[in-house]
Every structure is written in C-alpha cells, then in structure tokens.
Protein backbone atom coordinates (compact mmCIF):
# COMPACT_ATOMS: atom_id res chain seq x y z
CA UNK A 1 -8.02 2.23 -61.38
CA UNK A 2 -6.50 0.57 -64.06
CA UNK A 3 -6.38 -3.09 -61.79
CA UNK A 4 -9.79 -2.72 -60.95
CA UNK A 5 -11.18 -2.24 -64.23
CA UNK A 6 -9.37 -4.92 -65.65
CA UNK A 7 -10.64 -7.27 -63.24
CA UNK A 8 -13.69 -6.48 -64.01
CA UNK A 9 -13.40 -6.60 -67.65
CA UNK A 10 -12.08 -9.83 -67.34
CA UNK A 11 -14.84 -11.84 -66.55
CA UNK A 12 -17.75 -10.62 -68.60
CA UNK A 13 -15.18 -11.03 -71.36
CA UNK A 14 -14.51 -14.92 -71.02
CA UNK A 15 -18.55 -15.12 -70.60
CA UNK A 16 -18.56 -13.55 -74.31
CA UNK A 17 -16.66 -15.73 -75.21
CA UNK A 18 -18.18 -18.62 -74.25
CA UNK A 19 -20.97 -17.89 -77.18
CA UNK A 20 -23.50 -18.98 -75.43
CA UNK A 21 -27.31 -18.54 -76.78
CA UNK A 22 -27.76 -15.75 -74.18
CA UNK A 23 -25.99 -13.96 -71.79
CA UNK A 24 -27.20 -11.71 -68.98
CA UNK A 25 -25.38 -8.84 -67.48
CA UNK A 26 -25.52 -6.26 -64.69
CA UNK A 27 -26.12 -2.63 -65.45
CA UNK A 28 -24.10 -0.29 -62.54
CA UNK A 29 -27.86 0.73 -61.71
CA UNK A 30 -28.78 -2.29 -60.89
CA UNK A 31 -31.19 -3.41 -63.89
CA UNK A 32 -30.28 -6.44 -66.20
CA UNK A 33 -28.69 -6.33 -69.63
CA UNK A 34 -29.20 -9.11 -71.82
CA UNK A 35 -27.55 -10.39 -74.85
CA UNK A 36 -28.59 -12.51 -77.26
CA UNK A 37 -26.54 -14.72 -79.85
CA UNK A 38 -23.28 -13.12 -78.74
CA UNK A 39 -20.84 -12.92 -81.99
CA UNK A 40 -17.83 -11.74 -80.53
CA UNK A 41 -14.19 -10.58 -82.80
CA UNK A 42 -11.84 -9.59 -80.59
CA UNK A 43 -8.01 -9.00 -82.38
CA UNK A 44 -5.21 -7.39 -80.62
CA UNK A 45 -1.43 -7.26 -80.22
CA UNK A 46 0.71 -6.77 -77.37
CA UNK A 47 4.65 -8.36 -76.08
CA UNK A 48 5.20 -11.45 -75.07
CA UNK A 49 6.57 -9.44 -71.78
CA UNK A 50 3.69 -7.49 -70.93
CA UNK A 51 1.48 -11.22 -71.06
CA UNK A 52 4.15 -12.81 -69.17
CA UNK A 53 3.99 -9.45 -66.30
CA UNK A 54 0.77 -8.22 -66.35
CA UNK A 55 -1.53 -10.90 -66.38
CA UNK A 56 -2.22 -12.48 -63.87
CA UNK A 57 -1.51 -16.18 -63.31
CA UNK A 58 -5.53 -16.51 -63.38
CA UNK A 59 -5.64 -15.58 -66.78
CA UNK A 60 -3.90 -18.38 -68.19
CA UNK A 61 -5.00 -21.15 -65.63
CA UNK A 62 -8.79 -19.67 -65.09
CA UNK A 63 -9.39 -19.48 -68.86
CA UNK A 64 -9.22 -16.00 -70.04
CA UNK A 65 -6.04 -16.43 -72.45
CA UNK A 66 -7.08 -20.17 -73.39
CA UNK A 67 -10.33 -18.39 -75.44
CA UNK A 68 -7.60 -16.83 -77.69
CA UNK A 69 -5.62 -18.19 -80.36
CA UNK A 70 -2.38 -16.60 -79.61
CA UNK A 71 0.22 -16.10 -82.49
CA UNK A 72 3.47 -15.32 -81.43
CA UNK A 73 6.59 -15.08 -83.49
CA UNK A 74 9.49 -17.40 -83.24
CA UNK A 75 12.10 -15.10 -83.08
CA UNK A 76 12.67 -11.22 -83.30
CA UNK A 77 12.97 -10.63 -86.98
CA UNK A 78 16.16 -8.43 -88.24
CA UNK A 79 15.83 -5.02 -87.30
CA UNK A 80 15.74 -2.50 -90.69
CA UNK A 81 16.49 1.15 -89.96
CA UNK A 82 15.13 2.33 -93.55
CA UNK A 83 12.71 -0.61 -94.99
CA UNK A 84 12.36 1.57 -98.08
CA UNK A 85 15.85 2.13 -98.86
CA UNK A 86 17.27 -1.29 -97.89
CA UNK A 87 15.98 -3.25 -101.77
CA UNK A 88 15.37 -2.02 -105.22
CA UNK A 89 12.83 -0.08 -105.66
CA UNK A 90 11.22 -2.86 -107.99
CA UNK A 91 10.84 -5.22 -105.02
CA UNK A 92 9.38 -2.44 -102.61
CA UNK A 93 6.66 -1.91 -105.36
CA UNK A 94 6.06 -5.20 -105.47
CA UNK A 95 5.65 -6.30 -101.86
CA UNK A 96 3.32 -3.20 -101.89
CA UNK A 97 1.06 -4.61 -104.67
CA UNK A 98 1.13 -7.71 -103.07
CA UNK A 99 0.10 -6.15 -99.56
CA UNK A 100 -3.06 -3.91 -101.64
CA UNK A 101 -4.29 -7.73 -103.05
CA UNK A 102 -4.27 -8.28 -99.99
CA UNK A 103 -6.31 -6.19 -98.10
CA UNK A 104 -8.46 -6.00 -101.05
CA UNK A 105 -9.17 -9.54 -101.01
CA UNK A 106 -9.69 -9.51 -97.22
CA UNK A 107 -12.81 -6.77 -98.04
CA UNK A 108 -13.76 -8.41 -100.70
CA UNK A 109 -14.42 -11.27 -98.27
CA UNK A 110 -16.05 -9.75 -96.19
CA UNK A 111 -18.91 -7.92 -98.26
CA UNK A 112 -19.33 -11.07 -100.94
CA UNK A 113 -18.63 -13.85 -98.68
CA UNK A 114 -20.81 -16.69 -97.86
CA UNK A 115 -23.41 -16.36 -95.26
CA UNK A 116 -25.58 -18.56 -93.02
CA UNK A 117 -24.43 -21.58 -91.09
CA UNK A 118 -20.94 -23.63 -92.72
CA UNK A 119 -21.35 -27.28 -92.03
CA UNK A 120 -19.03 -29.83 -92.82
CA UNK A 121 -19.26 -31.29 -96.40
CA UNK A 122 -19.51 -34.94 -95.73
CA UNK A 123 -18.73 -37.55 -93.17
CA UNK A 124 -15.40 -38.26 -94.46
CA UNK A 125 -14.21 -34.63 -93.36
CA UNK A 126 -15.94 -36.00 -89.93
CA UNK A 127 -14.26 -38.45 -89.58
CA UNK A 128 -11.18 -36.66 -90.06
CA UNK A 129 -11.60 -34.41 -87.85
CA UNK A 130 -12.95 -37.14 -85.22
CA UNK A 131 -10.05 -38.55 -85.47
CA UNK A 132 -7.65 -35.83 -85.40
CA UNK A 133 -9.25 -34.87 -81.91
CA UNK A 134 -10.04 -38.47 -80.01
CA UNK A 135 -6.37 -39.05 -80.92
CA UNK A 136 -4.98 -35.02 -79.36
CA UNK A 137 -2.83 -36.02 -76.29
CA UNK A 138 -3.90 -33.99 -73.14
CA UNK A 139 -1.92 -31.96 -72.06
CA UNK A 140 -0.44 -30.80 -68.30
CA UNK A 141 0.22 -27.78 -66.42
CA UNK A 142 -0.02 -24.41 -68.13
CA UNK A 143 -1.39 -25.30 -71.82
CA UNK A 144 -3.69 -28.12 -70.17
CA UNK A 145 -7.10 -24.73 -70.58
CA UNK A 146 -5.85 -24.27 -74.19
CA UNK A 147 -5.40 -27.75 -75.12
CA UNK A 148 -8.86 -28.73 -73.51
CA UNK A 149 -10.49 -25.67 -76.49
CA UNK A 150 -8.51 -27.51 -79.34
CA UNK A 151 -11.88 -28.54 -80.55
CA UNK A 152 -13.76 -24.66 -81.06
CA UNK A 153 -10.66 -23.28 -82.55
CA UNK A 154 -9.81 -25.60 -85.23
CA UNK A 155 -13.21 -25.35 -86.09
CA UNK A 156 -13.50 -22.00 -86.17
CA UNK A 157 -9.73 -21.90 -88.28
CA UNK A 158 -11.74 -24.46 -90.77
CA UNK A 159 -14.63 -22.40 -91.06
CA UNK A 160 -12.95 -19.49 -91.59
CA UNK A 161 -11.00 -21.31 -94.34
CA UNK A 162 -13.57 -22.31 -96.44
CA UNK A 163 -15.48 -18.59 -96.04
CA UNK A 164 -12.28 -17.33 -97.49
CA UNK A 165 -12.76 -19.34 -100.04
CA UNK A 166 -16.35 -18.23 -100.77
CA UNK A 167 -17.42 -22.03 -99.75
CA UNK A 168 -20.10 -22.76 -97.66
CA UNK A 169 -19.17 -26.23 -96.65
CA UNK A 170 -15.95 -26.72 -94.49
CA UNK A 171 -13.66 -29.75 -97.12
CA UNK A 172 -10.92 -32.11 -95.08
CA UNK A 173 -8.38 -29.84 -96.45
CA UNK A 174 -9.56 -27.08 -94.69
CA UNK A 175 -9.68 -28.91 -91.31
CA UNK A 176 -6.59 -30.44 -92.16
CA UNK A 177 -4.45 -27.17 -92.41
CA UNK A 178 -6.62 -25.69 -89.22
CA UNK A 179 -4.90 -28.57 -87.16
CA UNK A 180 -1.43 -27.46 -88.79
CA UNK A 181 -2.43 -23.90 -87.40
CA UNK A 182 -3.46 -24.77 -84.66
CA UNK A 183 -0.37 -27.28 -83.76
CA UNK A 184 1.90 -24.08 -84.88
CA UNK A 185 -0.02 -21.84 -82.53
CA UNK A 186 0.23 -23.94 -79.79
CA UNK A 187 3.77 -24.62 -80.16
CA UNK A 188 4.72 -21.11 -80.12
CA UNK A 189 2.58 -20.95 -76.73
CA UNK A 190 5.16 -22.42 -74.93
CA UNK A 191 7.08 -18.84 -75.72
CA UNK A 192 4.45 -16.60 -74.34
CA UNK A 193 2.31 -18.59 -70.97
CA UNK A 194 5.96 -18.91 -69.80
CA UNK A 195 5.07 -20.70 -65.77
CA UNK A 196 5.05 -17.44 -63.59
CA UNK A 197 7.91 -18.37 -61.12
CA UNK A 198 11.36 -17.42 -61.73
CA UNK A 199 12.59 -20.26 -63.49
CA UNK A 200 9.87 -19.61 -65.84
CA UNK A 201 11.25 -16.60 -66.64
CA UNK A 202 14.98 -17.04 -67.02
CA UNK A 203 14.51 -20.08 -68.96
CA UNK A 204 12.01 -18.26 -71.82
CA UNK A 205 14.61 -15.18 -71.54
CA UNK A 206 17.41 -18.08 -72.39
CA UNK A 207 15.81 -19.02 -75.62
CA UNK A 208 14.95 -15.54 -76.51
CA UNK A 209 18.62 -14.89 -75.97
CA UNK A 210 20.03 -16.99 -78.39
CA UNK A 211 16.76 -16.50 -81.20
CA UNK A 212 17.86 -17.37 -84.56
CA UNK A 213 21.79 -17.35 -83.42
CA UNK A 214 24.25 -19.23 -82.58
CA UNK A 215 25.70 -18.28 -79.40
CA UNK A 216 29.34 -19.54 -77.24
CA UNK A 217 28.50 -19.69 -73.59
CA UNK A 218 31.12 -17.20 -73.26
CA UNK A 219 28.15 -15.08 -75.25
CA UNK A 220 24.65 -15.93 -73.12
CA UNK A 221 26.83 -14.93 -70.24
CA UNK A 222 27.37 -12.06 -71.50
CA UNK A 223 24.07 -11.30 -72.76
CA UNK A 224 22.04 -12.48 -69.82
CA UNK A 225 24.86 -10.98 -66.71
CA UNK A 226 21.81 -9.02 -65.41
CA UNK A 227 19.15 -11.61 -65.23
CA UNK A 228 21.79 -14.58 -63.91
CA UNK A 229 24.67 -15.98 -63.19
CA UNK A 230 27.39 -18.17 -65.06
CA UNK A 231 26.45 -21.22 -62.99
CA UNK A 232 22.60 -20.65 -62.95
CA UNK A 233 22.70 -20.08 -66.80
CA UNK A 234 24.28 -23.56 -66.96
CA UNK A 235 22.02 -25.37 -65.31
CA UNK A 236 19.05 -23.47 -67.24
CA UNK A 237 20.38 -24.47 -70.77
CA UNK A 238 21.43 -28.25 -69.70
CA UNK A 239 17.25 -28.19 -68.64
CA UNK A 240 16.68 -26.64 -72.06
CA UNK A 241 18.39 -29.18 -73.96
CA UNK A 242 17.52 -32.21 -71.78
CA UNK A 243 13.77 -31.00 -73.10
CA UNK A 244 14.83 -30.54 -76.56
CA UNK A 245 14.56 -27.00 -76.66
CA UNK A 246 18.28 -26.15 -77.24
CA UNK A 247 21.21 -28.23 -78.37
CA UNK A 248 24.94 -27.39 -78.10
CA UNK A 249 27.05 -28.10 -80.98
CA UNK A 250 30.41 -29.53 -81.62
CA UNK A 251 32.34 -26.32 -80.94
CA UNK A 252 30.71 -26.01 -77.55
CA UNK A 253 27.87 -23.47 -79.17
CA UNK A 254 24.44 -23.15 -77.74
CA UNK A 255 21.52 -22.78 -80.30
CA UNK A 256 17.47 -23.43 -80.76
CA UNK A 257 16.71 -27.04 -81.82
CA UNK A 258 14.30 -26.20 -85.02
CA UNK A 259 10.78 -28.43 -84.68
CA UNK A 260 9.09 -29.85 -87.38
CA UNK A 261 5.05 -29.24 -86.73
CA UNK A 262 3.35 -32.09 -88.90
C-alpha cells in the first residue's frame, strides 16, 4: 500500500542522496544492484499541510527532508480569478516574453553550459566561505538535521550560480548570495517542519491566519473558531510575539513582524 511503499522509498532515497562514490542496492530477487557516481535531481512541489500531515516525524528528525532545500512562500499570494483579464494586455505580453527568456535561457544552460568539476576561484572566496560556516550558529530541535547540511547546499547554490553564468570557477559573490539563499530558505523552514504536537500546529495555523494582514483579535477568533478557542488563541499569539514572530499594534491589531535576512 501506499504506507508501505513510501517507507520503503524513503530510505534508498536519503542513501542517493548522500552522493556517495557507490551505492549498493537490493534487487526483490535477491541479487545486488549497484550504482556508481550517483547524480541525483530530484524537484517537486507539494503544501505545506500535506509535509506537516503526512510525513512522518522521522522525516524531518532522521534526515530525509534535511537533504532538500525547501522553498516555501511567505504568505498565500492574492487570489486572481482571470490572470489574463485582470492588466492591459501590454503587461500580459510582457510578463510572457519575460517568462519565454526565461525558459530559454534555462535550456540554453543546460546544453552550452560549463562542464567538468567547478572549483573555487581562489583562496579569498575560501576564506569567505570558511568563515561564513565556522561562524553558522547550531541550531536546536527541529532545523538542528538541516542546519548541520548548511555546508553541501550553499555549495551546491554557489556552484550552480556560477554554471548559470557559464563560469567554471565558483567567485565570492556567488557564495555570498548562496548564503543569502540559503538563510532565506531556512527562515521560511520554520513555516513548513512546524514541531508535530498540537501546539505546533495551532501556532503555524496562527501566522498563516493573519499572512500579509492585519488582523483585530476580534478577527483570528473568528477565523481560527474551529481549530481553538478565544483563550487558547491568546496565549498562542502572546508566545508568537514573545518570539518575535508577531507584534500587536497600537490599536490592539495582531500582525507578522517582517525579518530582515542579511
């Protein structure tokens, strides 16, 4: 069944992605399978609530998730019935010339790139990097398995920088906006490997609640009467702001304290 597969799945998966030299695996017949110089590209997209519901709690503290950069969006964006209809015709043309470039560029990448191994171009980008990393703060509790990769994936970000631009040696700019990436990426985290207890929960559905907005309390209680109560909503957004997630304003409004990523 569906469990059972994915359980299985699982594991040879975060072996992939390990990219080690060689990995072996077992055939259902019994013989040996074994792959050499794995190269594995894995992109997909899914909600933050099928992560948060489906997955188990292993896949987030036994290392499956922290092999992925995840890249979650902030907020929900506006909702537009008719895309096409809803600016001038000039614009629409325009965002889809700019989309084309896009995607050309992207193949264009991708059959004239650079090849063979992307080093670093000197030892001041080293030390840059060196830097960047000996100084990374650990971290605790649910990010602690993607923190602990920071290394491989702004690396990888870097390398994947300089390929795009047809360079085959990895500058401190490139490492520089990898960290920015990566820093972004990570933030957003804190969204998406919500803790899987209940407070967990009703705390990440607080913040999506409010989004972008500016909500009375009058409002969340409102919006969230199914999930909790008047008093339990309370005491989630005075946590919420004691950790600098939210803030309440003058007028007694609740709404997302904006971060500045450096």
């Amino acid at each position: 069944d569906e469990l059972a597969l994915r359980d299985l799945i699982k594991p040879y998966i975060t072996n992939l992605l390990d990219y080690e030299d060689e990995i072996s695996l077992k055939t259902l017949k019994g013989g040996l399978s074994v792959v050499r110089n794995p190269a594995v590209a894995i992109i997909g997209g899914s909600t933050v609530e099928w992560l948060q519901d489906q997955l188990p709690d292993s896949a987030s503290t036994g290392g499956f998730l922290a092999r992925f950069l995840i890249i979650a969006e902030e907020y929900k964006a506006r909702r537009v019935a008719l895309p096409g209809m809803s600016m001038e015709p000039k614009k629409w043309n325009e965002l889809a010339a700019q989309r084309a470039r896009a995607f050309n560029g992207f193949s264009n990448i991708i059959e004239s790139g650079p090849t063979g191994s992307i080093r670093l171009e000197d030892y001041g980008v080293a030390d840059f990097f060196t830097n960047w990393y000996t100084n990374l703060r650990p971290a605790v509790g649910y990010l602690a398995p993607f923190v602990e990769r920071a290394r491989e994936f702004v690396l990888r970000l870097a390398m994947l920088l300089a390929i795009s631009c047809r360079r085959t040696q990895i500058s401190t700019e490139d490492v520089s906006v990898a960290i920015a990436l990566y820093e972004i990426a990570t933030e957003r985290l804190k969204s998406v490997v919500v803790p899987m207890t209940a407070d967990g929960r009703l705390l990440a559905a607080v913040l999506k609640t409010i989004g972008r907005e500016e909500l009375t309390f009058e409002q969340l209680y409102d919006a969230m009467g199914t999930l909790a109560t008047a008093p339990r909503i309370d005491v989630l957004v005075d946590s919420l702001r004691r950790s600098g997630r939210l803030e309440i304003t003058n007028d007694r409004q609740v709404r997302c304290r904006k971060r500045k990523i450096l």
